[in-house]
C-alpha atoms as a PDB file:
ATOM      1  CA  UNK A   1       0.000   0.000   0.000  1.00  0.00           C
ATOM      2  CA  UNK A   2       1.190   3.357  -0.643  1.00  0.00           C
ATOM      3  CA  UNK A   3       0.574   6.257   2.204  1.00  0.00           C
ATOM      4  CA  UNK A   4      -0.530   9.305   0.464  1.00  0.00           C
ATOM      5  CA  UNK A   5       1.069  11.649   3.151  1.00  0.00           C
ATOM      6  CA  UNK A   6       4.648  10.107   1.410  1.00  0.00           C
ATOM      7  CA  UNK A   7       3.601  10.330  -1.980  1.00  0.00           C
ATOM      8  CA  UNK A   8       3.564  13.610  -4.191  1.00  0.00           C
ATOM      9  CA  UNK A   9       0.281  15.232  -5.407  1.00  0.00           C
ATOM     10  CA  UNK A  10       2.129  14.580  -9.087  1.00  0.00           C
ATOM     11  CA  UNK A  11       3.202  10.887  -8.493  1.00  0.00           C
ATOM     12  CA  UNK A  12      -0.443  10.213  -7.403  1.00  0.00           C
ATOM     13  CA  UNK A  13      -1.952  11.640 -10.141  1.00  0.00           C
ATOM     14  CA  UNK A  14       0.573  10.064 -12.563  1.00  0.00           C
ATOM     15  CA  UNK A  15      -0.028   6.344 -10.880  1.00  0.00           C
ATOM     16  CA  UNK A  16      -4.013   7.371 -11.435  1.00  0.00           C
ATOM     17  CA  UNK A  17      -4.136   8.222 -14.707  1.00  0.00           C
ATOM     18  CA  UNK A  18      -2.050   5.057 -15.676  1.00  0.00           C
ATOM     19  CA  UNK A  19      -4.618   3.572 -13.972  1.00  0.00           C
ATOM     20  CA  UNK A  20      -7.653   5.035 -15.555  1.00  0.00           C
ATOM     21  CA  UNK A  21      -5.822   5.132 -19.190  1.00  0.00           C
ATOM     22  CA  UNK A  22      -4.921   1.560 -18.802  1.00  0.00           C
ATOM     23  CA  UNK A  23      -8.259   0.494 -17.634  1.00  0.00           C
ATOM     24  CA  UNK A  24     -10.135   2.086 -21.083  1.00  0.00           C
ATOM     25  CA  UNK A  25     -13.069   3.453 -19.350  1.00  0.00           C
ATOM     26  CA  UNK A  26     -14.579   6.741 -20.310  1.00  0.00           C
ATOM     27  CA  UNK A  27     -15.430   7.869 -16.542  1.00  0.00           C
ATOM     28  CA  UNK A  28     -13.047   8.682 -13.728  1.00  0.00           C
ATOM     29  CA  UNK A  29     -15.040   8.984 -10.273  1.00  0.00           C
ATOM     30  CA  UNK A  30     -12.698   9.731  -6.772  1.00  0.00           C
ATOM     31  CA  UNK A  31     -13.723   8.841  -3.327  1.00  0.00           C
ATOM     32  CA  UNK A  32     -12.095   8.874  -0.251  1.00  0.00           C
ATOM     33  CA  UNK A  33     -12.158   9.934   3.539  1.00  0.00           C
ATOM     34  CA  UNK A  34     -12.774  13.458   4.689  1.00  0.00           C
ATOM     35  CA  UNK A  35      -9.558  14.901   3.691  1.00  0.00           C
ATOM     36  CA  UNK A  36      -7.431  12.519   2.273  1.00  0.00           C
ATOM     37  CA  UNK A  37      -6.595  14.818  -1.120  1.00  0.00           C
ATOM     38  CA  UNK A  38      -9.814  13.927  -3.636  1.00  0.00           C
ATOM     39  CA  UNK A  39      -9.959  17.121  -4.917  1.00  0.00           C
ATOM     40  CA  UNK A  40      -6.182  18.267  -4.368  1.00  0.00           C
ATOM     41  CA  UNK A  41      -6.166  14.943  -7.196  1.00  0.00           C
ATOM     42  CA  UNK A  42      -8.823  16.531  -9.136  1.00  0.00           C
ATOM     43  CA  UNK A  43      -6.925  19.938  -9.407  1.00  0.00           C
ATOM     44  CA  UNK A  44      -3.296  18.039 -10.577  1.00  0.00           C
ATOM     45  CA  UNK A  45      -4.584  16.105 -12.728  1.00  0.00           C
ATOM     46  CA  UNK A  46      -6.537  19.551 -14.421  1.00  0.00           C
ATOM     47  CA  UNK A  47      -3.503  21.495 -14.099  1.00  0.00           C
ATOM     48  CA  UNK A  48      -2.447  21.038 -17.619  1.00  0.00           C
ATOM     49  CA  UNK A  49      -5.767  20.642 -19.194  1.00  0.00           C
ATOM     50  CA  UNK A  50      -7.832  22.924 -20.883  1.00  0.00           C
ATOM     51  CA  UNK A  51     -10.569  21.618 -22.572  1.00  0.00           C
ATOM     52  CA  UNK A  52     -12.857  20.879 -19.639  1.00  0.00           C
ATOM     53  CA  UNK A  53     -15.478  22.766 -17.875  1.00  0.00           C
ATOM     54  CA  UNK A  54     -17.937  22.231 -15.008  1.00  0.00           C
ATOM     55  CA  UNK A  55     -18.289  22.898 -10.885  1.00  0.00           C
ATOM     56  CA  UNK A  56     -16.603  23.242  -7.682  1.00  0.00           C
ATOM     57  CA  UNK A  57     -18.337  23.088  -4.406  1.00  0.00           C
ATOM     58  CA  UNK A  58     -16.656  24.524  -1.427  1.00  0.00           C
ATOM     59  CA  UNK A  59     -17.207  25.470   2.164  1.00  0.00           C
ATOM     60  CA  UNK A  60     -18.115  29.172   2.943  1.00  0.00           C
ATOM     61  CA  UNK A  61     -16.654  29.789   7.110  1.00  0.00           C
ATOM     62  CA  UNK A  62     -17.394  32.029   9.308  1.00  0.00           C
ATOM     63  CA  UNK A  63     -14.566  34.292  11.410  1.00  0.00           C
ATOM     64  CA  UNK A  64     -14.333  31.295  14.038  1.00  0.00           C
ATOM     65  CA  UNK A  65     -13.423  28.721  10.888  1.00  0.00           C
ATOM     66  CA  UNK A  66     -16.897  27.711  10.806  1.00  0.00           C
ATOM     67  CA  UNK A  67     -19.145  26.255   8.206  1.00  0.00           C
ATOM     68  CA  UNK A  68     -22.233  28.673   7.499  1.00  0.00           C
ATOM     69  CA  UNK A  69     -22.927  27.575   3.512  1.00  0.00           C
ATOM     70  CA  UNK A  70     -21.760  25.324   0.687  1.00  0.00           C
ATOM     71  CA  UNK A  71     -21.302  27.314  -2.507  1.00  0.00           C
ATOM     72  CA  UNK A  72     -21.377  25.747  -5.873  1.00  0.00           C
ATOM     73  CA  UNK A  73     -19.273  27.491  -8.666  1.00  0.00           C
ATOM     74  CA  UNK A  74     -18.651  27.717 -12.128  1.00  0.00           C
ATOM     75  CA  UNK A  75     -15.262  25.675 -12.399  1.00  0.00           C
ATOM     76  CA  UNK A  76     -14.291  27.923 -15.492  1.00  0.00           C
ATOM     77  CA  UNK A  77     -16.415  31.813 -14.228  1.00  0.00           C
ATOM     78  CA  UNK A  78     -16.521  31.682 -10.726  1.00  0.00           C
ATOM     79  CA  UNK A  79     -18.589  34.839 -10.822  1.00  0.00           C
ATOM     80  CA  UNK A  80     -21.513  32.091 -11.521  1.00  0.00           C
ATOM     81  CA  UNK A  81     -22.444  30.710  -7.942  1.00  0.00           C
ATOM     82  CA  UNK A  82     -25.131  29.610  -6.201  1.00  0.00           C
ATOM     83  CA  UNK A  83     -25.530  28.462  -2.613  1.00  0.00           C
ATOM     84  CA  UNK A  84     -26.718  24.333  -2.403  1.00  0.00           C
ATOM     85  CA  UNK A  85     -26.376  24.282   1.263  1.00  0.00           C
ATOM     86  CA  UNK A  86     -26.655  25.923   4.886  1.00  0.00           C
ATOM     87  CA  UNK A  87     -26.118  25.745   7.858  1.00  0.00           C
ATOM     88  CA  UNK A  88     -28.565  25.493  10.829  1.00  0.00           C
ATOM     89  CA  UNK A  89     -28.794  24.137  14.599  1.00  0.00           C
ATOM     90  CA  UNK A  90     -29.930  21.052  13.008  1.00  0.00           C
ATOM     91  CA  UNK A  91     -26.620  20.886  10.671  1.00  0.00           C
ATOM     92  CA  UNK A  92     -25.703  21.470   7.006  1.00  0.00           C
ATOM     93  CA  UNK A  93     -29.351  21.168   5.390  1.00  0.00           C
ATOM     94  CA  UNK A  94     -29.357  21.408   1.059  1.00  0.00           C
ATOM     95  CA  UNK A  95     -31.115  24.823  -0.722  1.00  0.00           C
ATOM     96  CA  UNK A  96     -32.749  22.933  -3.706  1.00  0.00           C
ATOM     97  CA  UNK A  97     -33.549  26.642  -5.667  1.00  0.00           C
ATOM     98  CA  UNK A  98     -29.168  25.866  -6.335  1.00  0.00           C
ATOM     99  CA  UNK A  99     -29.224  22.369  -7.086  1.00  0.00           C
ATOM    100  CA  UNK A 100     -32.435  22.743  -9.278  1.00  0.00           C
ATOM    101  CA  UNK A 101     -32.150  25.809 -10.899  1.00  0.00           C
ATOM    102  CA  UNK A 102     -28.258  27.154 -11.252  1.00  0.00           C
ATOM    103  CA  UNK A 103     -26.526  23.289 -10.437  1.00  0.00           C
ATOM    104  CA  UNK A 104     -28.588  22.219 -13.623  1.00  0.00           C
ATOM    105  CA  UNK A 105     -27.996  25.275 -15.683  1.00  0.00           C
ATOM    106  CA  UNK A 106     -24.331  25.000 -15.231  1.00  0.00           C
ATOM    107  CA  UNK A 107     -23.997  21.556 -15.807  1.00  0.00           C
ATOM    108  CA  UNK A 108     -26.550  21.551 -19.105  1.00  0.00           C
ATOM    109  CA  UNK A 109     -24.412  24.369 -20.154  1.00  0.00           C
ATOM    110  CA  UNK A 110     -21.568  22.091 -20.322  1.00  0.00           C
ATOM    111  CA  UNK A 111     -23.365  19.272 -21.331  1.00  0.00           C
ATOM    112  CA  UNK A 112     -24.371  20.843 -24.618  1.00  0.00           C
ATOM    113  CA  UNK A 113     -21.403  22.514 -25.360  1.00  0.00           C
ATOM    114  CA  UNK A 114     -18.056  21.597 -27.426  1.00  0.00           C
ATOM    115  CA  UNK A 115     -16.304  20.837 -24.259  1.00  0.00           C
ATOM    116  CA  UNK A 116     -15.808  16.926 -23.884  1.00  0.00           C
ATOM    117  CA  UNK A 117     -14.919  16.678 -20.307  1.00  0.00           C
ATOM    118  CA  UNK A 118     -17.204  17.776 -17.200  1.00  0.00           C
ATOM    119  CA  UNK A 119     -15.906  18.015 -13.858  1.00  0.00           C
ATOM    120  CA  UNK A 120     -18.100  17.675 -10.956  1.00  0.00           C
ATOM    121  CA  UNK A 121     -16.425  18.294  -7.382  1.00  0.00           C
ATOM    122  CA  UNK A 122     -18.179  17.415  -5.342  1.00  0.00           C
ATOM    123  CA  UNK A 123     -21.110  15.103  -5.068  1.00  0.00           C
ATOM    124  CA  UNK A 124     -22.502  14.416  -1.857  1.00  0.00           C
ATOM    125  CA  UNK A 125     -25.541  14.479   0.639  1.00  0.00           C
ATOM    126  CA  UNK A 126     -27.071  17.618  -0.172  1.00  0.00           C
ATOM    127  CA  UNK A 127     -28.009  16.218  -3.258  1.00  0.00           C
ATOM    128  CA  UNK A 128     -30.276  13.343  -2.177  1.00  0.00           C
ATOM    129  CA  UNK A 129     -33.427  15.048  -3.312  1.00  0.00           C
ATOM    130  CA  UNK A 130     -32.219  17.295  -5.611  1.00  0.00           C
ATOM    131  CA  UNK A 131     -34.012  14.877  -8.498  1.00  0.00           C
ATOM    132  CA  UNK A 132     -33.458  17.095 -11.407  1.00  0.00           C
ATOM    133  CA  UNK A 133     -29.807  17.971 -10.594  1.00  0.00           C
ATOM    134  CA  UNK A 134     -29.619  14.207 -10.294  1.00  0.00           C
ATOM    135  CA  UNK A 135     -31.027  13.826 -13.695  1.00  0.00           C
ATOM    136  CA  UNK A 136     -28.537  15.858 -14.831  1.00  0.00           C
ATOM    137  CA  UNK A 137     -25.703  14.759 -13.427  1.00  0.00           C
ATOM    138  CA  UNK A 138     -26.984  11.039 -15.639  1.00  0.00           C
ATOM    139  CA  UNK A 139     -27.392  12.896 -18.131  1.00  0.00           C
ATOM    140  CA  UNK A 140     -23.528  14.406 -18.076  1.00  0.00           C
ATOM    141  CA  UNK A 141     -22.157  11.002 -17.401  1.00  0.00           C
ATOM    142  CA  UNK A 142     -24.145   9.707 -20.654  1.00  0.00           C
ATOM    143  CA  UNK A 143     -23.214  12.195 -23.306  1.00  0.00           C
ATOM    144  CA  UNK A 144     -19.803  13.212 -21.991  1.00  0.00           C
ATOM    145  CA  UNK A 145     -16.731  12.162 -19.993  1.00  0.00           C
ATOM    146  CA  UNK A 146     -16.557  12.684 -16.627  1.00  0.00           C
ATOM    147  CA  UNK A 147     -14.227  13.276 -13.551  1.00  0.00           C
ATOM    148  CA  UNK A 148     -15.980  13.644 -10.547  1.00  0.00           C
ATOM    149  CA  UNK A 149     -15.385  14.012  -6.288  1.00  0.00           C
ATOM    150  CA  UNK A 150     -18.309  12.056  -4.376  1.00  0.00           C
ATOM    151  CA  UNK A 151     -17.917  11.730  -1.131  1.00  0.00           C
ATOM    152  CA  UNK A 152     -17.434   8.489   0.687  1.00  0.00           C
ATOM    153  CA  UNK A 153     -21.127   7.780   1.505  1.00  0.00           C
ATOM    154  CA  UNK A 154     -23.906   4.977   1.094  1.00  0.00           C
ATOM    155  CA  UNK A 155     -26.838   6.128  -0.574  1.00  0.00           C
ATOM    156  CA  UNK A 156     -28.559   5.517  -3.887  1.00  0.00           C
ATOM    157  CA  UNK A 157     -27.559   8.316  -6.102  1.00  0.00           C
ATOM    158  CA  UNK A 158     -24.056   8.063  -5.132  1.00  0.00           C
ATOM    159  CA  UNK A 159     -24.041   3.988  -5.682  1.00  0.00           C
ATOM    160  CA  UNK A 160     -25.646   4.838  -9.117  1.00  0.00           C
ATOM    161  CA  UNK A 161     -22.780   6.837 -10.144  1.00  0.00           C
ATOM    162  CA  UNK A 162     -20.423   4.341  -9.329  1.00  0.00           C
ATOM    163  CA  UNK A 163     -21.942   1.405 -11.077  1.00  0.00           C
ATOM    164  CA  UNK A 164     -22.524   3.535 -13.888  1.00  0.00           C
ATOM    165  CA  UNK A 165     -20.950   1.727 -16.625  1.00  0.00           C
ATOM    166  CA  UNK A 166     -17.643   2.697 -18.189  1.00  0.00           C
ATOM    167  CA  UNK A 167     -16.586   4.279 -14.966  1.00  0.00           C
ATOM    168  CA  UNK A 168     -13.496   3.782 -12.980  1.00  0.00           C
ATOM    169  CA  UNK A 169     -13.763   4.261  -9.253  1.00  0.00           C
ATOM    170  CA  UNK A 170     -11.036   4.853  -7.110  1.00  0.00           C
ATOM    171  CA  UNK A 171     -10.639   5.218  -3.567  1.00  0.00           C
ATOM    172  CA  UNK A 172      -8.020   6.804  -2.464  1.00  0.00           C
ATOM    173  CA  UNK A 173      -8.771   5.269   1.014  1.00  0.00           C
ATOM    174  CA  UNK A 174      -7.290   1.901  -1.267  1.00  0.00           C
ATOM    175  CA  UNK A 175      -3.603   3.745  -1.318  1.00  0.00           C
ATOM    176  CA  UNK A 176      -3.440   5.043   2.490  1.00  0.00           C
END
């Protein structure tokens, strides 16, 4: 096993991609514990790449570190956001008007265009009854090629993507 604390951001991602070129599949999906570098992946293996477009997600804190929202993005105009989440005494609870409305206009925007790659980071919880985001998100991993963050979770939408076919998952909870 390989501990991802010892190993580069750039010899991961190399080791990956040998991976997913070697396996033939069309879909690259990254899971992994809180923390362990999904994204950090995500943005190496972008770093030289240009023909892509899609979302970030990110935590919004507050001046004691923290978490008041979860703010979607525009991975390539991130003066196109949208909040998907907020938090209240209960915890983090999902705003659908982002998922439904601006999550699905950025991704169909992508979707339709030239661009042959989408990148979706992240995919998590909040999005459990987000239905037409979800539909989307299908709809992405049908007609283009994907490289997408979901977090380490059971639940159905996130199985789905998973066993979608052509897709290579990795776990990067596999290499620590």
């Amino acid at each position: 096993m390989v501990n991802l604390e010892m190993r580069a951001p750039l010899e991961l991602k190399e080791y990956i991609m040998k991976l997913f070129k070697g396996s033939g599949k069309k879909h690259l999906v990254i899971t992994g514990s809180k923390q362990i570098g999904k994204s950090t992946l995500v943005r190496e293996i972008l770093r030289h790449e240009t023909e892509y477009g899609g979302i970030v997600t990110y935590l919004k804190l507050d001046h004691r570190n923290m978490p008041t929202e979860v703010v979607m993005e525009d991975i390539l105009d991130r003066g196109k956001s949208c909040i998907i989440g907020e938090m209240t005494d209960n915890g983090m609870i999902a705003v659908s008007e982002g998922f439904e409305i601006d999550g699905v206009n950025l991704l169909k925007k992508y979707r339709l265009s030239k661009i042959e790659t989408i990148v979706i980071d992240e995919i998590g919880f909040l999005e459990t009854n987000a239905k037409n985001y979800q539909k989307e998100i299908m709809l992405c991993f049908r007609d283009k090629r994907i490289i997408a963050v979901i977090r380490k979770e059971d639940n159905d939408f996130l199985n789905e993507i998973k066993n979608f076919p052509n897709t290579l998952v990795v776990d990067l909870d596999q290499f620590s």
